[in-house]
C-alpha atoms as a PDB file:
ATOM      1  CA  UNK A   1     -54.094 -56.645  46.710  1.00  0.00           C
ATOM      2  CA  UNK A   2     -51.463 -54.856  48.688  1.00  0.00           C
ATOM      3  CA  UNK A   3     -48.802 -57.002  48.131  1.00  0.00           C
ATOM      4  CA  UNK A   4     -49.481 -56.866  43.891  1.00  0.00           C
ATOM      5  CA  UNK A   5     -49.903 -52.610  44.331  1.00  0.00           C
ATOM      6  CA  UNK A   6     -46.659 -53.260  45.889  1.00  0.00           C
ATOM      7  CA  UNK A   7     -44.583 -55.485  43.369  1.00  0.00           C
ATOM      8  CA  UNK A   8     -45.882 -52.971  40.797  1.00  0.00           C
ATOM      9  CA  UNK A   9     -44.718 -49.678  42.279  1.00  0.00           C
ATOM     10  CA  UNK A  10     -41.162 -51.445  42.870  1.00  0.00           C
ATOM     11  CA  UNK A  11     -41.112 -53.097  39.297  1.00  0.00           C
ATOM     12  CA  UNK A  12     -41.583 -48.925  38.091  1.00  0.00           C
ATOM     13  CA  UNK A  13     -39.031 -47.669  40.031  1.00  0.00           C
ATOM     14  CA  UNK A  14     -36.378 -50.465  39.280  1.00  0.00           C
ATOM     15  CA  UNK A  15     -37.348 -49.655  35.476  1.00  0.00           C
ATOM     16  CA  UNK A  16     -36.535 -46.087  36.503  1.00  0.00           C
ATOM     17  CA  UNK A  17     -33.647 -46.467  37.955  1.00  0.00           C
ATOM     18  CA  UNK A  18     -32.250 -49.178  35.235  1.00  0.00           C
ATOM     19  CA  UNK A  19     -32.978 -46.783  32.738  1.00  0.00           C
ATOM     20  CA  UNK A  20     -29.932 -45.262  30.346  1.00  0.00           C
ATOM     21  CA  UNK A  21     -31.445 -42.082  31.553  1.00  0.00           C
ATOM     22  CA  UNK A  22     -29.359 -40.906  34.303  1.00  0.00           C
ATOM     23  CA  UNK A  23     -31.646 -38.074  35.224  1.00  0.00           C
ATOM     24  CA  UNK A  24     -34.452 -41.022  35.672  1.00  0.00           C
ATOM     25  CA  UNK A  25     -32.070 -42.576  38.366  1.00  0.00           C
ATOM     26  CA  UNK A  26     -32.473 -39.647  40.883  1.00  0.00           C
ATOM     27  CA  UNK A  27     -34.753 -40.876  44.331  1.00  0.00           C
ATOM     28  CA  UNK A  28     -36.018 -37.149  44.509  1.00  0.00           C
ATOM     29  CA  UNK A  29     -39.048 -38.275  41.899  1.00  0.00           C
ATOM     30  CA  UNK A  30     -40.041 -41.291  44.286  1.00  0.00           C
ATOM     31  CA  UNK A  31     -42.791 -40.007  46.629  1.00  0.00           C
ATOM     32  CA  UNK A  32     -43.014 -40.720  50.685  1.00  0.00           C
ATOM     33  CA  UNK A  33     -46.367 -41.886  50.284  1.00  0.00           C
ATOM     34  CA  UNK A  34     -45.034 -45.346  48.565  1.00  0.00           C
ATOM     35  CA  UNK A  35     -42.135 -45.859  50.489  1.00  0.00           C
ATOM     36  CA  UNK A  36     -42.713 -48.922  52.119  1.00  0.00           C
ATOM     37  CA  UNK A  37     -40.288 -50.915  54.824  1.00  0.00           C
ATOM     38  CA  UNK A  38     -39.973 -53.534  51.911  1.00  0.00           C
ATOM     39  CA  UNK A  39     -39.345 -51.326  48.863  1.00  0.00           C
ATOM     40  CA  UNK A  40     -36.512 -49.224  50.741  1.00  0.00           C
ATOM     41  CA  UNK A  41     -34.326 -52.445  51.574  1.00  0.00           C
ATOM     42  CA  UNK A  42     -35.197 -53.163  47.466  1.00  0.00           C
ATOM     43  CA  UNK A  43     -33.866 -49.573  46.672  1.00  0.00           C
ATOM     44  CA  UNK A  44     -30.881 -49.879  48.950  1.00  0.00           C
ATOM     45  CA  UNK A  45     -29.952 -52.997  47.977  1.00  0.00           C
ATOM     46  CA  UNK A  46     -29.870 -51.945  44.190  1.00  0.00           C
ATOM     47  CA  UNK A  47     -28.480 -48.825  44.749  1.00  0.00           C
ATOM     48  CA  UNK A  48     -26.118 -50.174  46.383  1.00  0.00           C
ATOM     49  CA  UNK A  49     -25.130 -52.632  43.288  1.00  0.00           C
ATOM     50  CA  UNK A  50     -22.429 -51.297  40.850  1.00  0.00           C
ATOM     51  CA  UNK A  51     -24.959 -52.298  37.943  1.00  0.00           C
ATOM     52  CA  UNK A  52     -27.251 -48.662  38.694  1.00  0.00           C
ATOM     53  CA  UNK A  53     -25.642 -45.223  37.368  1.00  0.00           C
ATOM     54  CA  UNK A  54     -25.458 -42.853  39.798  1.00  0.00           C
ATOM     55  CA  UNK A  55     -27.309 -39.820  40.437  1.00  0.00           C
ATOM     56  CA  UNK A  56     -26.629 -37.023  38.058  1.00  0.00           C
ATOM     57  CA  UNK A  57     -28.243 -33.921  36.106  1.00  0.00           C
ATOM     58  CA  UNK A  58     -26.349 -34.642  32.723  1.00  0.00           C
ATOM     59  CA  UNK A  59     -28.445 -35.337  30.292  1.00  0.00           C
ATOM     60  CA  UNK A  60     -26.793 -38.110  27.651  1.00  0.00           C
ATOM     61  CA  UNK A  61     -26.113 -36.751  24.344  1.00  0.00           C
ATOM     62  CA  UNK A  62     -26.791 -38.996  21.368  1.00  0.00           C
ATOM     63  CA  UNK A  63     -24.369 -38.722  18.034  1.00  0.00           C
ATOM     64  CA  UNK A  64     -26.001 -39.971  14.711  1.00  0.00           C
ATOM     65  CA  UNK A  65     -22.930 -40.572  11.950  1.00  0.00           C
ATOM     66  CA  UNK A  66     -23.927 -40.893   8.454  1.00  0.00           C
ATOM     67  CA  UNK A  67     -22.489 -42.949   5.724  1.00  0.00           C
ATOM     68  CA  UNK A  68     -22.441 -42.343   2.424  1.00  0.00           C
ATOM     69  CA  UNK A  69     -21.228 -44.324  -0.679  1.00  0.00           C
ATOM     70  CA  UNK A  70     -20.647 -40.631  -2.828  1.00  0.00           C
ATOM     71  CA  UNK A  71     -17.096 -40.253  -3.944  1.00  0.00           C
ATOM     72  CA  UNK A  72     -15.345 -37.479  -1.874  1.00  0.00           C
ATOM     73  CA  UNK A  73     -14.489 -35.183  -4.305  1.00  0.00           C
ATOM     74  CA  UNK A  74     -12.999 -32.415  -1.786  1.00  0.00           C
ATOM     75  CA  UNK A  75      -9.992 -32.925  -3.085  1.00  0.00           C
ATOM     76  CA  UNK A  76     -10.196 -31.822  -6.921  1.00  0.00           C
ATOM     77  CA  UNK A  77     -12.953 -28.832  -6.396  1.00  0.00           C
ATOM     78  CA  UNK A  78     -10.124 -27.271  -3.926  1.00  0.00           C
ATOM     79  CA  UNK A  79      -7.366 -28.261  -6.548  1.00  0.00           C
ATOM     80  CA  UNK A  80      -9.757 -25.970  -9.323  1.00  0.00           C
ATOM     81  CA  UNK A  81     -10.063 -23.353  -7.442  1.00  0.00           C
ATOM     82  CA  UNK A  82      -6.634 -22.664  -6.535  1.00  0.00           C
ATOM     83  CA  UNK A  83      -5.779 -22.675 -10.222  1.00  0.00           C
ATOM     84  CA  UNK A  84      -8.757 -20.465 -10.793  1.00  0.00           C
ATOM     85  CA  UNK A  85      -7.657 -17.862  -8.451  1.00  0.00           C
ATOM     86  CA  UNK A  86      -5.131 -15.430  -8.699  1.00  0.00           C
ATOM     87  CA  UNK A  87      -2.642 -14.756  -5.563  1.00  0.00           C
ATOM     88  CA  UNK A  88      -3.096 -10.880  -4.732  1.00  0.00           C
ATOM     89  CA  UNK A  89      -0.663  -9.380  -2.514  1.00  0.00           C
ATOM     90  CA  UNK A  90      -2.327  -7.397   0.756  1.00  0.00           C
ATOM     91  CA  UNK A  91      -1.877  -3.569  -0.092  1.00  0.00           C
ATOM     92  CA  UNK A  92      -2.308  -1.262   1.851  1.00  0.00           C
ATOM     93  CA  UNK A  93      -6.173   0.292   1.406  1.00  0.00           C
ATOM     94  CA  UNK A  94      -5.116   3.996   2.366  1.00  0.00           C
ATOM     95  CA  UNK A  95      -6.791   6.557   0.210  1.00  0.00           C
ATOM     96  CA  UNK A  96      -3.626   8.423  -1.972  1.00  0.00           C
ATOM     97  CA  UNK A  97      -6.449  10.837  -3.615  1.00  0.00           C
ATOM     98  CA  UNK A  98      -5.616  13.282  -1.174  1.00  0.00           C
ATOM     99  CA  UNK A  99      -2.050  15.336  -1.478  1.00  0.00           C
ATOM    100  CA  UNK A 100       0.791  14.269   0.920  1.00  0.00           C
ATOM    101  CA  UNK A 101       3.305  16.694   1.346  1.00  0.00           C
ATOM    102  CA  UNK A 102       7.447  15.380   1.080  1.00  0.00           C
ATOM    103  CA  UNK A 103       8.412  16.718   4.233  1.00  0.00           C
ATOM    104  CA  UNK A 104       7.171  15.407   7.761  1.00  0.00           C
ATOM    105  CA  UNK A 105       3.999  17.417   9.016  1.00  0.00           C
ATOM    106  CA  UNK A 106       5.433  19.526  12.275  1.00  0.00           C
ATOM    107  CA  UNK A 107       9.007  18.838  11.857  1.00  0.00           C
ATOM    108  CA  UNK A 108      11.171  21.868  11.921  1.00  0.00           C
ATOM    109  CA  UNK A 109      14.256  21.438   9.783  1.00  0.00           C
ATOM    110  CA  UNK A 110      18.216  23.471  10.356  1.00  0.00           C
ATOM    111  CA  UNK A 111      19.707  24.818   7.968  1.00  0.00           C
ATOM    112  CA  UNK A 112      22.374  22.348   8.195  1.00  0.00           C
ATOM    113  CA  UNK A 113      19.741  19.463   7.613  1.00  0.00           C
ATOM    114  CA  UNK A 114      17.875  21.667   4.594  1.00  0.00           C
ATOM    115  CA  UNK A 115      21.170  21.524   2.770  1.00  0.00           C
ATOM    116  CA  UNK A 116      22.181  18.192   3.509  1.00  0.00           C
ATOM    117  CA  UNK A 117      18.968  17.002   1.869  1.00  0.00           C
ATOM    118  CA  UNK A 118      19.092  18.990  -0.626  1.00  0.00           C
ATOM    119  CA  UNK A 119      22.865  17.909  -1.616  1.00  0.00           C
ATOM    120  CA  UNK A 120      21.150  14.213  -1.923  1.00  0.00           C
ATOM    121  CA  UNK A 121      18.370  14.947  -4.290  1.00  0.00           C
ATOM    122  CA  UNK A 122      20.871  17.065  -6.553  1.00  0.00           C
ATOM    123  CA  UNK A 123      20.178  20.633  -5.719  1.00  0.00           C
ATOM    124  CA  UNK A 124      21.118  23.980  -3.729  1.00  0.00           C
ATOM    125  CA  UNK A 125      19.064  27.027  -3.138  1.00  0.00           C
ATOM    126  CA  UNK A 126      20.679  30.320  -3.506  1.00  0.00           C
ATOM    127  CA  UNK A 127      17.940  32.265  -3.019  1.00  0.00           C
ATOM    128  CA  UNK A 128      15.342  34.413  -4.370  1.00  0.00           C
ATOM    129  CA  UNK A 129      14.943  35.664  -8.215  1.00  0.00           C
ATOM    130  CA  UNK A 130      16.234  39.088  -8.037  1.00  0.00           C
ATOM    131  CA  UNK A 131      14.549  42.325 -10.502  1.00  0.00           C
ATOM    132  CA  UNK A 132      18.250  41.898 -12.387  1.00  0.00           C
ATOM    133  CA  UNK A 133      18.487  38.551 -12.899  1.00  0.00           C
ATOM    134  CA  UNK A 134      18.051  38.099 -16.822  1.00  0.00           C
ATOM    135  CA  UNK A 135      16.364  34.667 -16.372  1.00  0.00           C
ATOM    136  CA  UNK A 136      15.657  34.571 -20.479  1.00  0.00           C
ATOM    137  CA  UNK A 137      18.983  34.152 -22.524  1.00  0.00           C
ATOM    138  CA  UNK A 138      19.587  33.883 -26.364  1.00  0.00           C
ATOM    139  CA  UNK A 139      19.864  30.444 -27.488  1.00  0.00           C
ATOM    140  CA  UNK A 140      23.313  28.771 -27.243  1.00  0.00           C
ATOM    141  CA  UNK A 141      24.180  25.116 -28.822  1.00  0.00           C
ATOM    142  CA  UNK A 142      25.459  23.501 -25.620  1.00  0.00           C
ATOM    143  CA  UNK A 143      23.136  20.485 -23.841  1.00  0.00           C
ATOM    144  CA  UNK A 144      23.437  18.782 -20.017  1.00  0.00           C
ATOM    145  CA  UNK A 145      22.820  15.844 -18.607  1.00  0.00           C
ATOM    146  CA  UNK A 146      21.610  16.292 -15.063  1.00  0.00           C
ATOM    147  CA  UNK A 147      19.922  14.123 -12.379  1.00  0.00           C
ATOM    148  CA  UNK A 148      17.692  14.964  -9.505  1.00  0.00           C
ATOM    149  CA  UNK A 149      16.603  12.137  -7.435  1.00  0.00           C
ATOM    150  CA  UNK A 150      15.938   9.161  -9.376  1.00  0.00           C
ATOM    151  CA  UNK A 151      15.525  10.853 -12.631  1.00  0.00           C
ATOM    152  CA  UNK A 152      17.767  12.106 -15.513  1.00  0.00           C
ATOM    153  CA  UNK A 153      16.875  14.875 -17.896  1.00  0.00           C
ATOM    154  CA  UNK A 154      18.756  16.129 -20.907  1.00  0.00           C
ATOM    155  CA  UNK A 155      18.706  20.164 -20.953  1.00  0.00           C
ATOM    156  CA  UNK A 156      19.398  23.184 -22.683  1.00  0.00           C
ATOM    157  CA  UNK A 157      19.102  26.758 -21.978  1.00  0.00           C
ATOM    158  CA  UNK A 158      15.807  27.886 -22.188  1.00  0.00           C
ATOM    159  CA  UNK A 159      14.401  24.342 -21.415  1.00  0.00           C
ATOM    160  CA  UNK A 160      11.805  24.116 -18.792  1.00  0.00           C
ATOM    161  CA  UNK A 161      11.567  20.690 -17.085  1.00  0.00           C
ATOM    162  CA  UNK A 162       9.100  18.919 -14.609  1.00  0.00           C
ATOM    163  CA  UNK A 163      10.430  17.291 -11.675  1.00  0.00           C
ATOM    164  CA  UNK A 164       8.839  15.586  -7.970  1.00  0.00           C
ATOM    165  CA  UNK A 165       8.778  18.532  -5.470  1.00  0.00           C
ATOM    166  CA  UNK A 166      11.469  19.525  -4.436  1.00  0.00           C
ATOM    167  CA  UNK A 167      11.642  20.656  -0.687  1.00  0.00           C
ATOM    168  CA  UNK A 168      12.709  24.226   1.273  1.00  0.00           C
ATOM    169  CA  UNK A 169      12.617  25.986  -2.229  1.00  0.00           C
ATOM    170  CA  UNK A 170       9.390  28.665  -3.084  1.00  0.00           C
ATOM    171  CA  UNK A 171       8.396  29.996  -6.213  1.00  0.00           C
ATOM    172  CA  UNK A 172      11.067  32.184  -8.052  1.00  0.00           C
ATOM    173  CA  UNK A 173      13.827  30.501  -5.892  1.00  0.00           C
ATOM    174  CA  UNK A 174      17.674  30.127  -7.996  1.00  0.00           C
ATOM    175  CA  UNK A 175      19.136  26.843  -7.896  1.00  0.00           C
ATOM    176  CA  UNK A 176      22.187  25.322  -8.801  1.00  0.00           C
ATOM    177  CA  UNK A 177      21.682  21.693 -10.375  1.00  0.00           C
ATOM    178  CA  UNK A 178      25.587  19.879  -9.155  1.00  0.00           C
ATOM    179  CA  UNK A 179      24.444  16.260 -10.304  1.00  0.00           C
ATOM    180  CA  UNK A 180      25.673  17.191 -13.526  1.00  0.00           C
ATOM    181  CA  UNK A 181      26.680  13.308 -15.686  1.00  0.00           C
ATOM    182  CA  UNK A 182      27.294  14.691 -19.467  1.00  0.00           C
ATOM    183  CA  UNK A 183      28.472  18.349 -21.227  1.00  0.00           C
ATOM    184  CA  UNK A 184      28.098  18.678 -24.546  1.00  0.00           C
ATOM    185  CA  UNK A 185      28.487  21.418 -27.595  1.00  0.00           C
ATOM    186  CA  UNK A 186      29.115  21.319 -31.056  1.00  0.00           C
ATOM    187  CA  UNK A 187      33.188  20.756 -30.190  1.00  0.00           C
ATOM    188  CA  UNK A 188      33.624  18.522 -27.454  1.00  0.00           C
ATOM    189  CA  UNK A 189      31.307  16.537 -25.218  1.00  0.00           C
ATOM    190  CA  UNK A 190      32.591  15.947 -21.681  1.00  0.00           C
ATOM    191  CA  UNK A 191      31.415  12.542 -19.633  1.00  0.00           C
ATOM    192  CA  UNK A 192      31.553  12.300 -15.673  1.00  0.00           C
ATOM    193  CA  UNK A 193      32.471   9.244 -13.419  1.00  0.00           C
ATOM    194  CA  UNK A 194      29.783   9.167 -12.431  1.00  0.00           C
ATOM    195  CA  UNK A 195      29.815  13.063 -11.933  1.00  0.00           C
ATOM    196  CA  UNK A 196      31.344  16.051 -13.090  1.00  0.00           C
ATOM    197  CA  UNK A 197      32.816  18.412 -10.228  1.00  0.00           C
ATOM    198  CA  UNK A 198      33.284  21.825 -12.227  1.00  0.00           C
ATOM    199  CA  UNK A 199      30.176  21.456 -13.984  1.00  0.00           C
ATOM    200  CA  UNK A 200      26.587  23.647 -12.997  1.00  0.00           C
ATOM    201  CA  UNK A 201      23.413  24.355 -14.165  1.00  0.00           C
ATOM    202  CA  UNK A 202      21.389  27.004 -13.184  1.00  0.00           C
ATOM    203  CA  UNK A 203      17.658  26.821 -12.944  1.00  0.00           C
ATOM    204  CA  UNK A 204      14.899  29.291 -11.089  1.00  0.00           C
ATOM    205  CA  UNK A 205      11.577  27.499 -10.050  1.00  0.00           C
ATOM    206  CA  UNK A 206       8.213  28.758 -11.930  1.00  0.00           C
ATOM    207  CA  UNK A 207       5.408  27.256  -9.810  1.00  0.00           C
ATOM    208  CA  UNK A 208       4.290  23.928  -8.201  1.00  0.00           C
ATOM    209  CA  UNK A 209       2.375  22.395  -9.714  1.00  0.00           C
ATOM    210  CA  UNK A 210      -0.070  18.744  -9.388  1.00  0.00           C
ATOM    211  CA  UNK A 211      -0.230  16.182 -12.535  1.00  0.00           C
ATOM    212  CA  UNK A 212      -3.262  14.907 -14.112  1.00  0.00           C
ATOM    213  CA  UNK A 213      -4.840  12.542 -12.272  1.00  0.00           C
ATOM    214  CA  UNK A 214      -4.260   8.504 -12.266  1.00  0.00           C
ATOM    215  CA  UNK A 215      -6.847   5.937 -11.080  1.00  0.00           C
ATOM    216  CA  UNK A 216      -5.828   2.788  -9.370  1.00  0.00           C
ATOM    217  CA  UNK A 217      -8.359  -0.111  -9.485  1.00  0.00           C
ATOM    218  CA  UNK A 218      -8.202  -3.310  -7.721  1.00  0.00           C
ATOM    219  CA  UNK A 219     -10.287  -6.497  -7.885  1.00  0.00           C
ATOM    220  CA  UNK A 220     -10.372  -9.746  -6.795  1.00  0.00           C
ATOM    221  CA  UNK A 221     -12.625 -12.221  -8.711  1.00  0.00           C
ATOM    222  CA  UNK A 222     -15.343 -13.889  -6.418  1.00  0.00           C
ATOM    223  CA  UNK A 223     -14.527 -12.088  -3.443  1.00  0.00           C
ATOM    224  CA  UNK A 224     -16.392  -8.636  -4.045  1.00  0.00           C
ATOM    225  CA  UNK A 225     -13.722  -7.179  -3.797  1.00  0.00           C
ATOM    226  CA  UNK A 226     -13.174  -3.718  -6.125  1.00  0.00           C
ATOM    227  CA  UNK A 227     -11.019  -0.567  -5.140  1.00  0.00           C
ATOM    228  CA  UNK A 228     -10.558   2.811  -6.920  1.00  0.00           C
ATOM    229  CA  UNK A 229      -8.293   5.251  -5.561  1.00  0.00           C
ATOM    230  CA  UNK A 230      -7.055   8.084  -7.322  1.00  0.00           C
ATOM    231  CA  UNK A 231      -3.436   9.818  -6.849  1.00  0.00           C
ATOM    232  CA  UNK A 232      -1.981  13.329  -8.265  1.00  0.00           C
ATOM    233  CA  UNK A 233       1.511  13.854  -7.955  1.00  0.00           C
ATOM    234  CA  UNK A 234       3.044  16.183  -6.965  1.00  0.00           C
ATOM    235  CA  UNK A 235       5.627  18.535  -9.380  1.00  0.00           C
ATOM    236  CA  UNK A 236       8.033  21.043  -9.626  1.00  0.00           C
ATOM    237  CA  UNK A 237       8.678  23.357 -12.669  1.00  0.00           C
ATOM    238  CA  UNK A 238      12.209  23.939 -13.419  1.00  0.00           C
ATOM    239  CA  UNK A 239      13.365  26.572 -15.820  1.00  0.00           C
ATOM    240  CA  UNK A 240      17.089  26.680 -16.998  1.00  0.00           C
ATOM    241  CA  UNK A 241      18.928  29.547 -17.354  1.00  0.00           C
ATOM    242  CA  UNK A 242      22.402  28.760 -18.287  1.00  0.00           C
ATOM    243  CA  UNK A 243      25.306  26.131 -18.165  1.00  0.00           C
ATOM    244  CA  UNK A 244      28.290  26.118 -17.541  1.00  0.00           C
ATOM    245  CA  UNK A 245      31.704  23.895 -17.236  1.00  0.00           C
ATOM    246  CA  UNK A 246      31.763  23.552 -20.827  1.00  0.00           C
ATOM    247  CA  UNK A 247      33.501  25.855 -23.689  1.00  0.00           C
ATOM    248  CA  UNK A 248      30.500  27.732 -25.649  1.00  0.00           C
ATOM    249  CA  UNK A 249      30.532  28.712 -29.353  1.00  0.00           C
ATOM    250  CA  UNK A 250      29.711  32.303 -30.202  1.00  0.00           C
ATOM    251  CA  UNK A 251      27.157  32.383 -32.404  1.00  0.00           C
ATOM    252  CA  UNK A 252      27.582  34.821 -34.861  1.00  0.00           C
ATOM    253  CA  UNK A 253      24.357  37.502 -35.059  1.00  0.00           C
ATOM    254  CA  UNK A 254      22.624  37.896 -38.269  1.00  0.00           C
ATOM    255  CA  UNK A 255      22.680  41.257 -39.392  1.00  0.00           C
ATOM    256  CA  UNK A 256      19.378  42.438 -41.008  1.00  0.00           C
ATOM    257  CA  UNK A 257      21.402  44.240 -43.843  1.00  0.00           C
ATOM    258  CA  UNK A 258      22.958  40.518 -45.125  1.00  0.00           C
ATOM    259  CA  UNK A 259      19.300  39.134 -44.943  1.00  0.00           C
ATOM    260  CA  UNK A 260      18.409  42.036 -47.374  1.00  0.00           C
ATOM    261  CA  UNK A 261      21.296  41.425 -49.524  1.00  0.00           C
ATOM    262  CA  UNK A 262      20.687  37.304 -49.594  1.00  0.00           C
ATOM    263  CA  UNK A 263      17.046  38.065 -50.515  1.00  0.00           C
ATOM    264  CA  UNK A 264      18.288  40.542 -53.810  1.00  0.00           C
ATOM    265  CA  UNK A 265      20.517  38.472 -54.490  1.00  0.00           C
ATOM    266  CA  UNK A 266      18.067  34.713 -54.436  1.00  0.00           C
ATOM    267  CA  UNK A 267      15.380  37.432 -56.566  1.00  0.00           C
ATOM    268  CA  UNK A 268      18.139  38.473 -59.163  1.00  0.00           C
ATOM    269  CA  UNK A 269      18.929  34.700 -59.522  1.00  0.00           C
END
C-alpha cells in the first residue's frame, strides 16, 4: 500500500514537472512530508536530465493568429481617401482680431533710424500742421503718381487717400511724398526711371484710422476642424495739398459779371 501511495505521488510530480508550464516545474510546491529516500534520487535524476525546463516565474504567453479568406482591401480605401482629402497647409492659429502695432513694442528708435525707415516706405516728416498752413487749395489740373510701400496711388490736389500706417508721424503731421513715378497736366506728362528726383508731393495726415472688419474661416472636412478669426487693418489718412516738379496752368477765374452777361445773352437767344 506504501509502495502504490508512493508510485502515485512520484507519477504527480513527474507530470508536474514535465508540464509546458514552467511555473509547475518549481520544487518549492512539493511538500517535506512526501519526500521519500526513493522519490528524491527520482527528482534528481530527472532534474538532472536536459529533457525538464528549468525553474522559472515566466509565465508562457500563447499567440492565436487568425486567417481569413476576405480580400484585403487596405489598399484602395487609403487610395479614396487621399483623393477625397484636400492638402491644407499648417497656419499659424494666432488670433489677428486684436490690433498689432508696425513698430516693435519697447524699442526706442534715433532719429537717424526714424528717417531711414521712413526714406524706404516713401515718406519724410517735416513736422507739425502750423495755424498758417493753407492746407485747402483751389483746384489745379495737374495729377501724380506716387508710391508708398507696396502700393501706388494716382493723386491730385485736394485728394485724400488711405494708406497702411505709417510710423513716427501723429495726427496733423506735413509730409513730403519723394516716391514720386509719373507728373502729369494738361501740357506735358513727365515719366520717372523708375523715379523722379525733382518731383514732391505734399500731404498732412488727418487721423488713423482701422478698416472694416474681415473674417477668416478655416476648415478641414472630417477632421472637426473650423477656425474664425477676424483682422482690422490698420490705416492712415493722407490728404494732399499740392504738387510740384511739374509746370501748372493758370486757370483763368470766372468773373461773376461774364456769368451775368452769358445768362442775358442764352435768355435773349
Amino acid at each position: 500500500m506504501a509502495n502504490r501511495r508512493c508510485i502515485q505521488t512520484l507519477t504527480r510530480h513527474l507530470s508536474y514537472l514535465l508540464s509546458p508550464n514552467p511555473s509547475l516545474c518549481s520544487l518549492n510546491s512539493i511538500s517535506p512530508q512526501t519526500l521519500t529516500p526513493a522519490l528524491l534520487n527520482s527528482i534528481n535524476t530527472l532534474t538532472s536530465s536536459p529533457k525538464c525546463p528549468q525553474s522559472s516565474t515566466e509565465v508562457s504567453s500563447f499567440h492565436r493568429h487568425f486567417s481569413s479568406n476576405r480580400p484585403n482591401n487596405s489598399d484602395e480605401e487609403k487610395e479614396d481617401e487621399s483623393e477625397d482629402e484636400t492638402d491644407y497647409d499648417d497656419d499659424d492659429d494666432e488670433d489677428v482680431d486684436g490690433l498689432e502695432s508696425n513698430s516693435e513694442p519697447g524699442r526706442e528708435y534715433t532719429p537717424e533710424e526714424k528717417e531711414h525707415e521712413a526714406a524706404e516706405i516713401g515718406y519724410k516728416v517735416i513736422g507739425p500742421l502750423q495755424k498758417s498752413d493753407r492746407v485747402f487749395k483751389p483746384y489745379e489740373p495737374v495729377y501724380a503718381v506716387i508710391q508708398i510701400g507696396s502700393h501706388q496711388f494716382k493723386v491730385s490736389n485736394g485728394d485724400s487717400i488711405f494708406v497702411e500706417k505709417l510710423k513716427f508721424c501723429e495726427v496733423n503731421d506735413k509730409l513730403i511724398l519723394n516716391k514720386v513715378l509719373l507728373l502729369g497736366s494738361k501740357t506735358q506728362t513727365i515719366i520717372g526711371r523708375p523715379i523722379l528726383p525733382d518731383a514732391a508731393v505734399h500731404a498732412v495726415v488727418e487721423e488713423h484710422a482701422l478698416d472694416a472688419k474681415v473674417l477668416i474661416f478655416k476648415k478641414k472636412r472630417r477632421k472637426n476642424y473650423r477656425r474664425t478669426r477676424g483682422h482690422r487693418q490698420e490705416l492712415t489718412k493722407l490728404r494732399i495739398t499740392d504738387i510740384q516738379g511739374v509746370e501748372k496752368p493758370e486757370v483763368a477765374p470766372i468773373l461773376k459779371t461774364e456769368k451775368k452777361d452769358a445768362k442775358k445773352v442764352a435768355v435773349a437767344a
